[in-house]
N, C-alpha and C. Protein backbone atom coordinates (compact mmCIF):
# COMPACT_ATOMS: atom_id res chain seq x y z
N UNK A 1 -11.46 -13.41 -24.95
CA UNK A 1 -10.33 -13.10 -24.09
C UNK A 1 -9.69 -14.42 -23.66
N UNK A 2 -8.38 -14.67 -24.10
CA UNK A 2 -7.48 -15.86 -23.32
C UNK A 2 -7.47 -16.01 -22.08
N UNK A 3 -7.00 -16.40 -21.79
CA UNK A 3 -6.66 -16.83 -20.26
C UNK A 3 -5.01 -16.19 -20.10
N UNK A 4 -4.21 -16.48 -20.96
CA UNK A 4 -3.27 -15.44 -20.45
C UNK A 4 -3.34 -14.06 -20.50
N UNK A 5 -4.30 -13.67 -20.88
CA UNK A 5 -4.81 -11.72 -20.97
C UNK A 5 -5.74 -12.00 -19.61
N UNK A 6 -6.00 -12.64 -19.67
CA UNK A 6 -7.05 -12.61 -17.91
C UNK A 6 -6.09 -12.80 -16.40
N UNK A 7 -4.72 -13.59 -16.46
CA UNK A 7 -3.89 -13.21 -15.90
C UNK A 7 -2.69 -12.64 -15.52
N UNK A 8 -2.66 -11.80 -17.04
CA UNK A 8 -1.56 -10.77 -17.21
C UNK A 8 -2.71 -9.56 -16.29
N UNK A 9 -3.75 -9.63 -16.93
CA UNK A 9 -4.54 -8.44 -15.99
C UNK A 9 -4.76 -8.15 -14.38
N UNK A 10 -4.81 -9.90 -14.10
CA UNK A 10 -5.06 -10.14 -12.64
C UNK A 10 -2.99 -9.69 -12.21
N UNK A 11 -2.30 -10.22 -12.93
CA UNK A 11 -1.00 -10.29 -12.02
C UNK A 11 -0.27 -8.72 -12.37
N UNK A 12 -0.89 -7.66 -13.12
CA UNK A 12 -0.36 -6.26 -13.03
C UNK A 12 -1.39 -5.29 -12.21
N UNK A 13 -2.80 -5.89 -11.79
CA UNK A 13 -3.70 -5.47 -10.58
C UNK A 13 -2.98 -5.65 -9.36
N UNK A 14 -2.27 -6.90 -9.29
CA UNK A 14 -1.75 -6.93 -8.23
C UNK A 14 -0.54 -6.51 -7.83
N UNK A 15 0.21 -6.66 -8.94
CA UNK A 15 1.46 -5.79 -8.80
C UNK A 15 0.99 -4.18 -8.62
N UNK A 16 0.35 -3.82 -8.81
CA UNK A 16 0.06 -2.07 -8.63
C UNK A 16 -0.30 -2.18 -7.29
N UNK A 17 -1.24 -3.02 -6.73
CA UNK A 17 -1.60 -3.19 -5.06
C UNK A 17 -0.41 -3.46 -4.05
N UNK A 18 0.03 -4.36 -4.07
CA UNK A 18 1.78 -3.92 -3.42
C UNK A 18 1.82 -2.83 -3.80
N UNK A 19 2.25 -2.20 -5.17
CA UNK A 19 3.19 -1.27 -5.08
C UNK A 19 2.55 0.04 -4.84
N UNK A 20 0.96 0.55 -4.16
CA UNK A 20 0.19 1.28 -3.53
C UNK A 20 0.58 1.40 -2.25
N UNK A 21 0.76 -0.21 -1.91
CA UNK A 21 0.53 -0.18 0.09
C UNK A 21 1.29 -0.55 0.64
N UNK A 22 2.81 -0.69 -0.62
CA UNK A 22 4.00 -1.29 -0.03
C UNK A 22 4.99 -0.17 0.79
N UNK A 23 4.45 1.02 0.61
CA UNK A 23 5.48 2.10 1.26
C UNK A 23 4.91 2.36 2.72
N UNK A 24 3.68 2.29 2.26
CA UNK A 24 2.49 2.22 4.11
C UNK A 24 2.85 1.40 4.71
N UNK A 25 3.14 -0.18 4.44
CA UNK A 25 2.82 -1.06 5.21
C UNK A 25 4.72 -1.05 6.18
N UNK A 26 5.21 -0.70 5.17
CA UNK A 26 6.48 -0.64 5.48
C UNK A 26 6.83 0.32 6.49
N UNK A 27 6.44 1.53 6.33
CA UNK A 27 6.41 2.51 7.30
C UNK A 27 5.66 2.07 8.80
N UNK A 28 4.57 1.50 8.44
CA UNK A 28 3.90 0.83 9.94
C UNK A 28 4.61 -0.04 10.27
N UNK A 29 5.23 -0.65 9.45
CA UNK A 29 6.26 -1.89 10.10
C UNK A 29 7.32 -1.56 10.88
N UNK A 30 7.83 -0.01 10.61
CA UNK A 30 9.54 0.27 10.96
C UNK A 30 8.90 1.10 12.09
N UNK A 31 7.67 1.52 12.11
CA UNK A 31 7.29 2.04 13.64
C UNK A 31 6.98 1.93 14.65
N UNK A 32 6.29 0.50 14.51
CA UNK A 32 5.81 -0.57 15.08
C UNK A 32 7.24 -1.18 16.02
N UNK A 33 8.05 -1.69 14.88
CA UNK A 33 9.59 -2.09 15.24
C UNK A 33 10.15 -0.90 16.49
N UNK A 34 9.97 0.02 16.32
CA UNK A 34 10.97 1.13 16.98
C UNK A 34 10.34 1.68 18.41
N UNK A 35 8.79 1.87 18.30
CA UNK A 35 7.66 1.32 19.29
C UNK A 35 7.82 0.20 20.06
N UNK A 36 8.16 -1.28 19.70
CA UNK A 36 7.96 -2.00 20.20
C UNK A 36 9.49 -2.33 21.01
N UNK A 37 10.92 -1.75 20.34
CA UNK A 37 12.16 -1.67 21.42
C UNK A 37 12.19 -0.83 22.22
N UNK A 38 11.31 0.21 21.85
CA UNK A 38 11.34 1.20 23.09
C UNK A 38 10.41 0.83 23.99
N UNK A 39 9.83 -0.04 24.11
CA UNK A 39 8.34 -0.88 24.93
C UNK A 39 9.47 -1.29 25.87
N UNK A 40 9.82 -2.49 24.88
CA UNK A 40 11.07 -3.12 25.71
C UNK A 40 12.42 -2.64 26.60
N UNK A 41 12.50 -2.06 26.30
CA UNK A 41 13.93 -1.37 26.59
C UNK A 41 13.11 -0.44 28.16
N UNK A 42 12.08 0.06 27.57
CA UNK A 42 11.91 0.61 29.47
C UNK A 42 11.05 0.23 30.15
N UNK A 43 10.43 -1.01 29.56
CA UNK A 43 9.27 -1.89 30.11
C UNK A 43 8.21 -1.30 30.34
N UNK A 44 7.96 -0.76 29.64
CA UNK A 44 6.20 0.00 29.39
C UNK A 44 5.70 -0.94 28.73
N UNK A 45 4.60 -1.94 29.20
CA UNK A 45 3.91 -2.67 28.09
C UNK A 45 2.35 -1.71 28.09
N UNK A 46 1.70 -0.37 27.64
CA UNK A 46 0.92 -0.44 27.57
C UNK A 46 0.49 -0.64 25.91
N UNK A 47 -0.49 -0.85 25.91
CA UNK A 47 -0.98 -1.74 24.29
C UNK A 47 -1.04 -0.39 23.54
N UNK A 48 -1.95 0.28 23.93
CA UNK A 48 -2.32 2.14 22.91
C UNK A 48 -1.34 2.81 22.87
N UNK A 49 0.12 2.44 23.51
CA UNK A 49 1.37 3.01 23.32
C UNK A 49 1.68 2.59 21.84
N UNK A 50 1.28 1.83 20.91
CA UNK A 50 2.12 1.06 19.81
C UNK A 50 1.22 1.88 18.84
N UNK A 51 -0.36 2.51 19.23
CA UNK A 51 -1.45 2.51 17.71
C UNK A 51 -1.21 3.79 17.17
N UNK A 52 -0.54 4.78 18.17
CA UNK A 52 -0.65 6.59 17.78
C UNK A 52 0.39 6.54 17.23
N UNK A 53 1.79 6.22 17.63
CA UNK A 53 2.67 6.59 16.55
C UNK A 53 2.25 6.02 14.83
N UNK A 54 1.63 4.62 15.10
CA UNK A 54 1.51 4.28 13.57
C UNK A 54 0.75 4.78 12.80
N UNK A 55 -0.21 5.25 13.39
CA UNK A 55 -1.23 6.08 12.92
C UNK A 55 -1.23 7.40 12.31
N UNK A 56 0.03 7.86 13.34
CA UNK A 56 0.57 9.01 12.72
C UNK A 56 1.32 8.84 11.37
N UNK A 57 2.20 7.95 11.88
CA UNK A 57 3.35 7.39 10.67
C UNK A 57 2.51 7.62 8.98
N UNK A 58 1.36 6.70 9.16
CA UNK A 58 0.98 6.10 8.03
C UNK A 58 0.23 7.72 7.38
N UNK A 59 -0.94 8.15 8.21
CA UNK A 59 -1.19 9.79 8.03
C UNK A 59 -0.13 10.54 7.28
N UNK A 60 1.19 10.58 7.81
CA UNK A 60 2.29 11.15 6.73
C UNK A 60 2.50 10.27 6.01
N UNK A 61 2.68 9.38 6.06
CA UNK A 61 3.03 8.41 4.98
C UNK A 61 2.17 9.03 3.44
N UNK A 62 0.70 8.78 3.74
CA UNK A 62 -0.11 9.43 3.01
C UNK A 62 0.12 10.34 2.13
N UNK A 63 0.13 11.69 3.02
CA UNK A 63 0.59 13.08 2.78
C UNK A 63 1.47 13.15 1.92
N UNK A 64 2.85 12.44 2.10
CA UNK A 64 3.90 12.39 1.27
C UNK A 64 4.07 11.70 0.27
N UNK A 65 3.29 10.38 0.18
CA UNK A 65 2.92 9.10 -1.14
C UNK A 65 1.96 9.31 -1.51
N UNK A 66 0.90 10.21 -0.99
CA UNK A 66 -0.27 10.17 -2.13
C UNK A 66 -0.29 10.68 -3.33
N UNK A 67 0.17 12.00 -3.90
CA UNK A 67 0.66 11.81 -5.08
C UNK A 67 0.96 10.80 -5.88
N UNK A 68 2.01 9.96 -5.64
CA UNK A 68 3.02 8.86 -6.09
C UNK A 68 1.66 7.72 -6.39
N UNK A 69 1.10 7.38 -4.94
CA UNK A 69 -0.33 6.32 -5.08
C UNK A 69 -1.06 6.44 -6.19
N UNK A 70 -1.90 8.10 -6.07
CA UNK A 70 -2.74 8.09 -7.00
C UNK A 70 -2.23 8.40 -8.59
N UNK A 71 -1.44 8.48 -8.92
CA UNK A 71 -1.10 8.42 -10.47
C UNK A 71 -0.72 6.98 -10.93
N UNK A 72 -0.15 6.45 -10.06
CA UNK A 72 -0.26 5.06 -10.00
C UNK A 72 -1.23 4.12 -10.25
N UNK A 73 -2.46 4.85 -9.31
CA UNK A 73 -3.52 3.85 -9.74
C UNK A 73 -4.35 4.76 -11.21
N UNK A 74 -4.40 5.79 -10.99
CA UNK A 74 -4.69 6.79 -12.44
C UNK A 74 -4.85 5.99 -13.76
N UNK A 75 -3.06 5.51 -13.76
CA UNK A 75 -2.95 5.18 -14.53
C UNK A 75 -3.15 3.78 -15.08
N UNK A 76 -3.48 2.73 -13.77
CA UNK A 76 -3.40 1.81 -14.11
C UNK A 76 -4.90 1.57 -14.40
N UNK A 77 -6.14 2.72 -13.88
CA UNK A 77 -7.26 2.41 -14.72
C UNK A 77 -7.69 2.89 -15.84
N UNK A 78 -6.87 3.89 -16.17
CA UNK A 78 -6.88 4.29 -17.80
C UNK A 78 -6.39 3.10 -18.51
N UNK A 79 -5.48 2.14 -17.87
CA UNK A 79 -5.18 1.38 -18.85
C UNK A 79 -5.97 0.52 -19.01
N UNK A 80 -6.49 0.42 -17.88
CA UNK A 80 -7.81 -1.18 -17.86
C UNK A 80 -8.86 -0.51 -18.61
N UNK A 81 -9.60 1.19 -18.51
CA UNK A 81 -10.54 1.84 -19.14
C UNK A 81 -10.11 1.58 -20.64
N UNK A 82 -9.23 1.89 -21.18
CA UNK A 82 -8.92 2.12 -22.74
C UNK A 82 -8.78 1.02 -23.13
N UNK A 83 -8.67 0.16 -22.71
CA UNK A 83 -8.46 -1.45 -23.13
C UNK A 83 -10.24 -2.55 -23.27
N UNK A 84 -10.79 -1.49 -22.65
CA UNK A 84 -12.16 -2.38 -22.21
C UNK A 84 -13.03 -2.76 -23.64
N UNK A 85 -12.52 -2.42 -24.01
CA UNK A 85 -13.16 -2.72 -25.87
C UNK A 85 -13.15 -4.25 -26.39
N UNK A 86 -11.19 -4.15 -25.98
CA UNK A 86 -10.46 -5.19 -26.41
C UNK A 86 -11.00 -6.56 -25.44
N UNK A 87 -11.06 -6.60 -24.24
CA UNK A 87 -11.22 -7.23 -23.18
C UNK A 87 -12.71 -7.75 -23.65
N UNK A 88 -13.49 -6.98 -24.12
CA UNK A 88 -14.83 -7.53 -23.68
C UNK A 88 -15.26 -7.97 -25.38
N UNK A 89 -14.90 -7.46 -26.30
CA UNK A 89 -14.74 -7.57 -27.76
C UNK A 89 -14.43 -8.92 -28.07
């Protein structure tokens, strides 16, 4: 195995990892954001005010991307599975 097949492998592992936790992280980000002006805006600083909405957020987040996630990763270990011949050959 080359070294550029060892980091074509490492840099499309990682591209699939963003593109798993990039819709989550994003969603906790824009809730967090909208949580944290409404903190501001009526001066509530309590801290456990910021963790339930995200928590929730990401819970749907889930619900609605997991599909999308798991064929995603499905597929990206069928590809690493069917390849393992070549890789280790």
């Amino acid at each position: 195995m080359t070294q550029e097949t060892v980091i074509s492998i490492a840099e499309r592992g990682i591209i699939t990892v963003l593109m798993i936790c990039g819709p989550l992280l994003i969603l906790a980000l824009v809730v967090g954001l909208v949580v944290s002006i409404f903190q501001a805006t009526t001066q509530i600083q309590e801290q456990t005010l910021a963790f339930i909405p995200k928590i929730v957020a990401v819970l749907v987040g889930v619900v609605f991307f997991g599909p999308w996630m798991l064929s995603h990763m499905l597929s990206y270990a069928n590809e690493i599975f069917s390849n393992l011949t070549r890789f280790v050959g």
